[in-house]
PDB file of N, CA and C in Angstrom:
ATOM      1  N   UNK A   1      -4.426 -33.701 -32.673  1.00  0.00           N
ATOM      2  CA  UNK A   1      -4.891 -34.220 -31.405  1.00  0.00           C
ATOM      3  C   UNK A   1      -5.031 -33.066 -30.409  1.00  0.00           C
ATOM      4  N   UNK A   2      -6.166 -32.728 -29.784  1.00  0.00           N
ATOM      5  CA  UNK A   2      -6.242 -31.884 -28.537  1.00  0.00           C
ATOM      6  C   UNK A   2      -5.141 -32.020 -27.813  1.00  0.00           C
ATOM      7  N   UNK A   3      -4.841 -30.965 -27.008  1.00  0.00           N
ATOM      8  CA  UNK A   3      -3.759 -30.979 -26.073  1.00  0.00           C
ATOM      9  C   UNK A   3      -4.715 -30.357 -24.971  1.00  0.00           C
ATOM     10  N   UNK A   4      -5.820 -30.435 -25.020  1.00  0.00           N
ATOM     11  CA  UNK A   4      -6.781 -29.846 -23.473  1.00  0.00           C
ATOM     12  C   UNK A   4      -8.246 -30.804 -23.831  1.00  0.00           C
ATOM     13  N   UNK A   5      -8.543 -31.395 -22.875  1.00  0.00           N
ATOM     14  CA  UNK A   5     -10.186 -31.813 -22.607  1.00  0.00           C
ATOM     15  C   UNK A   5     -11.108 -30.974 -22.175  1.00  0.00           C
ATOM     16  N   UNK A   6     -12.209 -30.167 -22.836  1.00  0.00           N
ATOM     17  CA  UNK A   6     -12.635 -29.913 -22.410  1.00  0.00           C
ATOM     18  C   UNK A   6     -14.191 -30.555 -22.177  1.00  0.00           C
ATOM     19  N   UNK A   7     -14.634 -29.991 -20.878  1.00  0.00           N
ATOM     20  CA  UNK A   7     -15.703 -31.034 -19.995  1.00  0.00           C
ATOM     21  C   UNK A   7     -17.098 -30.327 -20.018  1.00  0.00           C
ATOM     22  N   UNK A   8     -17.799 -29.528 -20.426  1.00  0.00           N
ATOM     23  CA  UNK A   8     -19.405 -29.380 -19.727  1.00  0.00           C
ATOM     24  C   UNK A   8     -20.399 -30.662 -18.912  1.00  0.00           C
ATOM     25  N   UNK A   9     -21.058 -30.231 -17.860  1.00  0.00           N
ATOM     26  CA  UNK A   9     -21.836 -30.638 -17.341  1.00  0.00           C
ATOM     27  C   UNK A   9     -23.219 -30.302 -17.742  1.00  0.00           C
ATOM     28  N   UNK A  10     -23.235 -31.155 -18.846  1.00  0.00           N
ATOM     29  CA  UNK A  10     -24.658 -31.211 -19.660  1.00  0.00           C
ATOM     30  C   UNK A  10     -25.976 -30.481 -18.975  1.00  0.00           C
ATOM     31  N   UNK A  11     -25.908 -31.359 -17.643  1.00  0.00           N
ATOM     32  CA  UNK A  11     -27.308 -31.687 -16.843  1.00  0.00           C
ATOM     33  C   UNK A  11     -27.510 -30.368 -15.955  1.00  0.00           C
ATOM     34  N   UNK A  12     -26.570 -29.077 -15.961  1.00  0.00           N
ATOM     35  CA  UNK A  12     -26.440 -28.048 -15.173  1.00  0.00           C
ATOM     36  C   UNK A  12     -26.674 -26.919 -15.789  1.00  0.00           C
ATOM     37  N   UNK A  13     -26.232 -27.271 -17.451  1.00  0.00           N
ATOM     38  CA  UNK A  13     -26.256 -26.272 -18.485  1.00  0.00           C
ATOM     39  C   UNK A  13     -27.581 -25.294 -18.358  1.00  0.00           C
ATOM     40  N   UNK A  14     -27.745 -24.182 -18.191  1.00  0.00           N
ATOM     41  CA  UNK A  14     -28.565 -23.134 -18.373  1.00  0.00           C
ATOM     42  C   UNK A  14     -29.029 -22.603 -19.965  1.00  0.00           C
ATOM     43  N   UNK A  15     -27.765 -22.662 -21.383  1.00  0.00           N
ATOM     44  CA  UNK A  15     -28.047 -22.680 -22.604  1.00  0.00           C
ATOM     45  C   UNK A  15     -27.779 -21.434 -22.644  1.00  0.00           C
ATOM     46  N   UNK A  16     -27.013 -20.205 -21.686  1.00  0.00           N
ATOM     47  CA  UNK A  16     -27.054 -18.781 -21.971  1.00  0.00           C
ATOM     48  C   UNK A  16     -26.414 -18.612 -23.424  1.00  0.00           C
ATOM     49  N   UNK A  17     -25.050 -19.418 -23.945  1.00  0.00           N
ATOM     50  CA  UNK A  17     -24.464 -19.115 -24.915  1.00  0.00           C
ATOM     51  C   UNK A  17     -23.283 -18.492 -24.560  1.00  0.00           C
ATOM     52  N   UNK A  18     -22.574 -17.825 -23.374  1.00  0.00           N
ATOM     53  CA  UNK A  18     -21.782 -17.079 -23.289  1.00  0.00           C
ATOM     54  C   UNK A  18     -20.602 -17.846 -23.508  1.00  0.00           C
ATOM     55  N   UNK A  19     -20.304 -18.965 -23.314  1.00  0.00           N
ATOM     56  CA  UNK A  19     -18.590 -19.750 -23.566  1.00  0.00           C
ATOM     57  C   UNK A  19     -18.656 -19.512 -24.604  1.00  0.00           C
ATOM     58  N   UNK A  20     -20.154 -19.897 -25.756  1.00  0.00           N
ATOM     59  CA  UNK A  20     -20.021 -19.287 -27.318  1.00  0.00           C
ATOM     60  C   UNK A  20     -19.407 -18.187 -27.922  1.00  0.00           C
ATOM     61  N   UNK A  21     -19.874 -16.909 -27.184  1.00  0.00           N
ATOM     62  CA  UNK A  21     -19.565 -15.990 -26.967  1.00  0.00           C
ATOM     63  C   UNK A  21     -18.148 -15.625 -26.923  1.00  0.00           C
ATOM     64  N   UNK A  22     -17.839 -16.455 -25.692  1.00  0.00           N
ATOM     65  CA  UNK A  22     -16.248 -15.280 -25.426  1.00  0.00           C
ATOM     66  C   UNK A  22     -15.304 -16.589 -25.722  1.00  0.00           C
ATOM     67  N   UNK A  23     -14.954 -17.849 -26.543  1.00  0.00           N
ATOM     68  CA  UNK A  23     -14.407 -18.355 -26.798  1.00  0.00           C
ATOM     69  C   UNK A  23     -13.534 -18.145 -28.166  1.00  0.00           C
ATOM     70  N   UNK A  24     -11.988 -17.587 -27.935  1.00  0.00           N
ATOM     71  CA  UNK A  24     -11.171 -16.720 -28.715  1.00  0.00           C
ATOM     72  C   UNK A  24     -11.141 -17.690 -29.964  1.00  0.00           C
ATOM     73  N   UNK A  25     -11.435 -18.878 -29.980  1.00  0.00           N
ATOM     74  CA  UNK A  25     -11.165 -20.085 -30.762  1.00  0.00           C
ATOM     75  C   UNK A  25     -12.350 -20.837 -31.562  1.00  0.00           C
ATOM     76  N   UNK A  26     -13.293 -20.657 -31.390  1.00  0.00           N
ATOM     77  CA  UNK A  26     -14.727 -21.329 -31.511  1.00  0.00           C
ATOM     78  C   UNK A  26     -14.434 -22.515 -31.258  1.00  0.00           C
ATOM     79  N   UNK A  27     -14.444 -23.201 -29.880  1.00  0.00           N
ATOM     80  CA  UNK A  27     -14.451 -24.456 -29.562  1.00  0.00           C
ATOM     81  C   UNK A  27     -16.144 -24.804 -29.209  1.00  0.00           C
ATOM     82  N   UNK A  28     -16.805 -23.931 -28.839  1.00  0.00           N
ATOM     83  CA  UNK A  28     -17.877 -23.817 -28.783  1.00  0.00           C
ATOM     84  C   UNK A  28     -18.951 -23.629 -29.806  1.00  0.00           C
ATOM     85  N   UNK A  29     -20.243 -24.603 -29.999  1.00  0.00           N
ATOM     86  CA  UNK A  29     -21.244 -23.659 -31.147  1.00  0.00           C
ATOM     87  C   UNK A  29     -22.759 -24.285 -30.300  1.00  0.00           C
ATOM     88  N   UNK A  30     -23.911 -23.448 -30.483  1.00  0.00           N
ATOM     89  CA  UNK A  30     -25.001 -23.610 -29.942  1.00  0.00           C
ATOM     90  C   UNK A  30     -25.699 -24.194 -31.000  1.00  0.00           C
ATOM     91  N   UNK A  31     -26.576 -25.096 -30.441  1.00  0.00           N
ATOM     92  CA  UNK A  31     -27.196 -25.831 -31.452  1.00  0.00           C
ATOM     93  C   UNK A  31     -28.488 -25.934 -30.239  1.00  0.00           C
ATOM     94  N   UNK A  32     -28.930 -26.758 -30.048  1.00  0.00           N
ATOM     95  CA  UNK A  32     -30.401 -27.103 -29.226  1.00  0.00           C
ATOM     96  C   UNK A  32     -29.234 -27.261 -27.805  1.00  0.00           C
ATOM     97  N   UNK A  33     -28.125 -27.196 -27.616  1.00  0.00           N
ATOM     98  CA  UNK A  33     -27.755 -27.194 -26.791  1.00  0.00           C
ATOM     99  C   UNK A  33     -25.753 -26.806 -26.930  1.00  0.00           C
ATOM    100  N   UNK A  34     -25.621 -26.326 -26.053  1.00  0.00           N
ATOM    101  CA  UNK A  34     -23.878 -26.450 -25.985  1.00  0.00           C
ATOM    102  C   UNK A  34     -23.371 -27.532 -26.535  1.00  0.00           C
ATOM    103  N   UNK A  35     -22.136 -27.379 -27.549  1.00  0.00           N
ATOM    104  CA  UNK A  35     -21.496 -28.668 -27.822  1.00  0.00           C
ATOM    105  C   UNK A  35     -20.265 -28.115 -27.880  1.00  0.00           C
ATOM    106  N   UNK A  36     -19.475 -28.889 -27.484  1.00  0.00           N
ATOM    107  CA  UNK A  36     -17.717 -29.012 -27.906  1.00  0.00           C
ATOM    108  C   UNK A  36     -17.515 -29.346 -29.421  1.00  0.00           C
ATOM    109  N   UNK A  37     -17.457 -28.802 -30.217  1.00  0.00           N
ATOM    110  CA  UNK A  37     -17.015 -28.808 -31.977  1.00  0.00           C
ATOM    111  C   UNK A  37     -16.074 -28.763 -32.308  1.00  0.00           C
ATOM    112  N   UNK A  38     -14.544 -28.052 -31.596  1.00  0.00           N
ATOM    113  CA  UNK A  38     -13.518 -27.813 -31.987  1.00  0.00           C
ATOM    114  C   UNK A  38     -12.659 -27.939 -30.500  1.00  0.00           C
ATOM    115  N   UNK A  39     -12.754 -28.898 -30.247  1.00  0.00           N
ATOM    116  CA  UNK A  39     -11.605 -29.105 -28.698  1.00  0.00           C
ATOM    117  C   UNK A  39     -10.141 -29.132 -29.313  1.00  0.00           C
ATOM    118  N   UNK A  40      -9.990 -29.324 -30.315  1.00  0.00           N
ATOM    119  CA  UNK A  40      -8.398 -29.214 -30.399  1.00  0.00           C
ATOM    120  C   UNK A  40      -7.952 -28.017 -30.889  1.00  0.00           C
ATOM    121  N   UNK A  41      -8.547 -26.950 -31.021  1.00  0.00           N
ATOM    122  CA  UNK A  41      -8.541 -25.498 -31.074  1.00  0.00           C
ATOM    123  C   UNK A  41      -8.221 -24.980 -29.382  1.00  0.00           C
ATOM    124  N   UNK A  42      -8.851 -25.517 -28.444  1.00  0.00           N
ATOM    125  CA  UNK A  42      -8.399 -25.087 -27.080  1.00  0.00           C
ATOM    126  C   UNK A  42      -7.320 -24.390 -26.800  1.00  0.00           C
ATOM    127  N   UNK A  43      -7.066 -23.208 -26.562  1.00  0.00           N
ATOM    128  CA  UNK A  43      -5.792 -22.866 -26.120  1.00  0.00           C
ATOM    129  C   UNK A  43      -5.790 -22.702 -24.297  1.00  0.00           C
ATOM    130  N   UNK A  44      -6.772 -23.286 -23.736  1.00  0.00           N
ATOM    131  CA  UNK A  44      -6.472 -22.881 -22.477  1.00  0.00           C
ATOM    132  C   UNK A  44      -6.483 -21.628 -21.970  1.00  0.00           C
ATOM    133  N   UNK A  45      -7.491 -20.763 -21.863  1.00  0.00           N
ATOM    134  CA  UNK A  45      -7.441 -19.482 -21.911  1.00  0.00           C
ATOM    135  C   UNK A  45      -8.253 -19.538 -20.570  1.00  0.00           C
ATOM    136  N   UNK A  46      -8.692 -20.360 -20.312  1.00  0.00           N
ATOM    137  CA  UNK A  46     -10.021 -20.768 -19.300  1.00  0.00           C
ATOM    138  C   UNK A  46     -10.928 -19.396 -19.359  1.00  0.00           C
ATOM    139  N   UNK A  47     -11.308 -18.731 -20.317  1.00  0.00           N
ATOM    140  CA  UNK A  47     -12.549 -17.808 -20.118  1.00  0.00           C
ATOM    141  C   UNK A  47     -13.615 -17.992 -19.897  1.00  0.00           C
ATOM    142  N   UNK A  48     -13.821 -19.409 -20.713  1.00  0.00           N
ATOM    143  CA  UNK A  48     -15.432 -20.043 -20.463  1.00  0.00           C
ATOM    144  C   UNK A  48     -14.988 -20.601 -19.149  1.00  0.00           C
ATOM    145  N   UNK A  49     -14.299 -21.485 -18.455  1.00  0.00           N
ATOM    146  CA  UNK A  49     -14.460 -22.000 -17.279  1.00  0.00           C
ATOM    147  C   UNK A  49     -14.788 -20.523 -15.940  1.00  0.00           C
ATOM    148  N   UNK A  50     -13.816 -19.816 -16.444  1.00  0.00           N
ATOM    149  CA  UNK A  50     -13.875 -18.361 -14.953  1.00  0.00           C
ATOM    150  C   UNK A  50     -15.137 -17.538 -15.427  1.00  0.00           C
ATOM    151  N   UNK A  51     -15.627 -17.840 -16.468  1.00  0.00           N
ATOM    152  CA  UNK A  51     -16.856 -16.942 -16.557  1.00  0.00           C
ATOM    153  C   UNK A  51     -18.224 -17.885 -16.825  1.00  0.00           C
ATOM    154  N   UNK A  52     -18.543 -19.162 -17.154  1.00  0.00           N
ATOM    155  CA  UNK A  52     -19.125 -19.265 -17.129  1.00  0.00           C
ATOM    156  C   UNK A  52     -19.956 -19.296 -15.945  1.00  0.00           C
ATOM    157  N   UNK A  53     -21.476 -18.858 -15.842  1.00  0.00           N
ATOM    158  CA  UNK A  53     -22.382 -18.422 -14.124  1.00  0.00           C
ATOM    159  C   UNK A  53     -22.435 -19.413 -13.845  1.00  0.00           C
ATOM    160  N   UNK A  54     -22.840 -20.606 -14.224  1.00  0.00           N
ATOM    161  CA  UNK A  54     -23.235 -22.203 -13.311  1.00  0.00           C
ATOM    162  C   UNK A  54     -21.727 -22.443 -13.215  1.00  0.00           C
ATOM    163  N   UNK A  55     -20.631 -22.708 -13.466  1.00  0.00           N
ATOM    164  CA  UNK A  55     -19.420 -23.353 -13.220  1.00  0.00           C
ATOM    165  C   UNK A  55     -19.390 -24.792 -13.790  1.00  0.00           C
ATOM    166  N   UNK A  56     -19.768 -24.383 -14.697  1.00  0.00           N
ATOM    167  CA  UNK A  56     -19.803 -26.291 -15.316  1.00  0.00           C
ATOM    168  C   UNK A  56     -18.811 -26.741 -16.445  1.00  0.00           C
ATOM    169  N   UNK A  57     -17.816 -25.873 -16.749  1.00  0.00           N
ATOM    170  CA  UNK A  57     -16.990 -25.748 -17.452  1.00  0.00           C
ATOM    171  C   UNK A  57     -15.764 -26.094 -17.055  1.00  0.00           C
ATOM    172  N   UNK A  58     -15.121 -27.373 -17.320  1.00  0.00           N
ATOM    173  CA  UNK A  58     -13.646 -27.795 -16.647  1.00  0.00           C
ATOM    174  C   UNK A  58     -12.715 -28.046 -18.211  1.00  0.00           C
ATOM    175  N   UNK A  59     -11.783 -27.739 -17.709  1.00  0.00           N
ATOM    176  CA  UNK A  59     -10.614 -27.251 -19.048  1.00  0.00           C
ATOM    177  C   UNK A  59      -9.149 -28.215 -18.291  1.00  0.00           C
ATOM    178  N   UNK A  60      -9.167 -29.498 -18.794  1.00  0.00           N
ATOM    179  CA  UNK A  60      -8.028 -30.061 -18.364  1.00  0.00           C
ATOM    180  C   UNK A  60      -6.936 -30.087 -19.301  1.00  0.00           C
ATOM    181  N   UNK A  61      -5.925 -30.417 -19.113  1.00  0.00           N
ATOM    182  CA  UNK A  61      -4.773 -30.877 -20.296  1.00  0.00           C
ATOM    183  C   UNK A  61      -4.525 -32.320 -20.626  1.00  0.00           C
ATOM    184  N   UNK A  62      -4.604 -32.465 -21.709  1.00  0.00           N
ATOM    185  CA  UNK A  62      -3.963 -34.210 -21.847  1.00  0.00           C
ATOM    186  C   UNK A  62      -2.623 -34.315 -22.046  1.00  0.00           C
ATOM    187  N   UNK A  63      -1.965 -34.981 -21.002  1.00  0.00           N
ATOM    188  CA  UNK A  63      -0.596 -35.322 -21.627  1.00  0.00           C
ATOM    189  C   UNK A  63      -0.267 -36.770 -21.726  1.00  0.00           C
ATOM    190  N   UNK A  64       0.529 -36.419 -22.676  1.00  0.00           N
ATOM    191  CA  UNK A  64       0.988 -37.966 -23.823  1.00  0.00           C
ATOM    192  C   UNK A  64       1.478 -39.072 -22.717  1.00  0.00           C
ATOM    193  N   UNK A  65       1.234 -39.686 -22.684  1.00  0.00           N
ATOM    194  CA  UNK A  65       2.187 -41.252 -21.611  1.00  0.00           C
ATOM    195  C   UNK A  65       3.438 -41.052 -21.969  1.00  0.00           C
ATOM    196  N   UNK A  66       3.964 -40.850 -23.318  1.00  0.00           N
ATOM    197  CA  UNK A  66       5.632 -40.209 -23.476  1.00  0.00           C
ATOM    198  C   UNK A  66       6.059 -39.627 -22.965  1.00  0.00           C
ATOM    199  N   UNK A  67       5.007 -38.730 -22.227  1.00  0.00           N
ATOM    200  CA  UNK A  67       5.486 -37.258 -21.509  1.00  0.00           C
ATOM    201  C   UNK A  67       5.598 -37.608 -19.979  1.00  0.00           C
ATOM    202  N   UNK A  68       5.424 -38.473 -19.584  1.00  0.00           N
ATOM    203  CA  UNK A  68       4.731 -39.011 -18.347  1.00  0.00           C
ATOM    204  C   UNK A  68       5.871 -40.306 -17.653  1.00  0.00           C
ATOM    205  N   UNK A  69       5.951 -41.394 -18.396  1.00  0.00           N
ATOM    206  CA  UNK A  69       6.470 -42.424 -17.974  1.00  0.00           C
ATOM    207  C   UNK A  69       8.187 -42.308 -19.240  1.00  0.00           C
ATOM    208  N   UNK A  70       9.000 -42.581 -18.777  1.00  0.00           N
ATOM    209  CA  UNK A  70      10.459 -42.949 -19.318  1.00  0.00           C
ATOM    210  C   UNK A  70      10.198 -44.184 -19.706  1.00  0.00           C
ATOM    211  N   UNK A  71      10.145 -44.979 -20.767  1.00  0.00           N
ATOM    212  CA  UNK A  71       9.789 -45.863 -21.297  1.00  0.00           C
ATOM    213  C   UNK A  71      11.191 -47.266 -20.502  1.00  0.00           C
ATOM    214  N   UNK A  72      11.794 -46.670 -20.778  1.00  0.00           N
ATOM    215  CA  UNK A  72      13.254 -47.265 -20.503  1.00  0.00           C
ATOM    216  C   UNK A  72      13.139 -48.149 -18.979  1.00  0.00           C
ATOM    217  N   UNK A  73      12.963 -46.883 -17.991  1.00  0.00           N
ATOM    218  CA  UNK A  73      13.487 -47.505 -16.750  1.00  0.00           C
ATOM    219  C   UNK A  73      11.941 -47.465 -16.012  1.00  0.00           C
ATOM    220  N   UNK A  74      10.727 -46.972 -16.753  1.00  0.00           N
ATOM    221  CA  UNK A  74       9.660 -47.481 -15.985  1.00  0.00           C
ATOM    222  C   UNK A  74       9.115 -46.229 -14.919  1.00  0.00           C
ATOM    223  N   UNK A  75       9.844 -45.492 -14.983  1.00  0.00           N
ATOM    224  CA  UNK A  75       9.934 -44.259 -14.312  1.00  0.00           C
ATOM    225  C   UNK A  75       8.937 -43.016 -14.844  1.00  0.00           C
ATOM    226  N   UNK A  76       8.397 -42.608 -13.239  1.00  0.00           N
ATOM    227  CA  UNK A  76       7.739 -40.907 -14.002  1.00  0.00           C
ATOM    228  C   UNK A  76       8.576 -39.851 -13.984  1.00  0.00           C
ATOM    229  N   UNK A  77       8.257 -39.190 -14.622  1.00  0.00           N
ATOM    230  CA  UNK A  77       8.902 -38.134 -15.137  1.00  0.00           C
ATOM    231  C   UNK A  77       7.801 -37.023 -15.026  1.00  0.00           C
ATOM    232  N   UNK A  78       8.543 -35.569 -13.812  1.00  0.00           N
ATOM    233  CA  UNK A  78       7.788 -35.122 -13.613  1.00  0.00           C
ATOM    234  C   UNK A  78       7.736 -33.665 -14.977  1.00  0.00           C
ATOM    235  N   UNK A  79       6.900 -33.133 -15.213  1.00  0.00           N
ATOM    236  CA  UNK A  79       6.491 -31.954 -16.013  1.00  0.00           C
ATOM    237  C   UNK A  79       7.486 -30.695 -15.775  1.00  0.00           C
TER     238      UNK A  79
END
């Protein structure tokens, strides 16, 4: 399971290739357009987000509802 979402903004995309490029992981592959292929490879490195030129690149984390709520008393639980 990914432990990061990552997001492109399709409709902004320019197609340079560079997240392809400098992504330590190949989460990235070019095809007729940018695609996410390997999001659970993400390590959070944000290179494609701080370098990509349009800024259309958002790199969130998912965390588990286990991680989040104490099942018990109903409670959050902060990180």
């Amino acid at each position: 399971m990914p432990k990061f979402k990552v997001v492109i903004d399709y409709s902004k995309c320019s197609r340079c290739g560079l997240c392809v490029r400098i992504c330590p992981t190949s989460v990235f592959e070019m095809e007729d357009v940018v695609r996410v292929v390997r999001e659970e490879n993400c390590l959070a490195c944000l290179a494609c987000e701080i370098l990509c030129p349009k800024k259309i690149i958002t790199i969130t984390p998912i965390i588990e509802k286990s991680k989040l709520i104490d099942e018990r008393y109903g409670t959050l639980k902060l990180p």
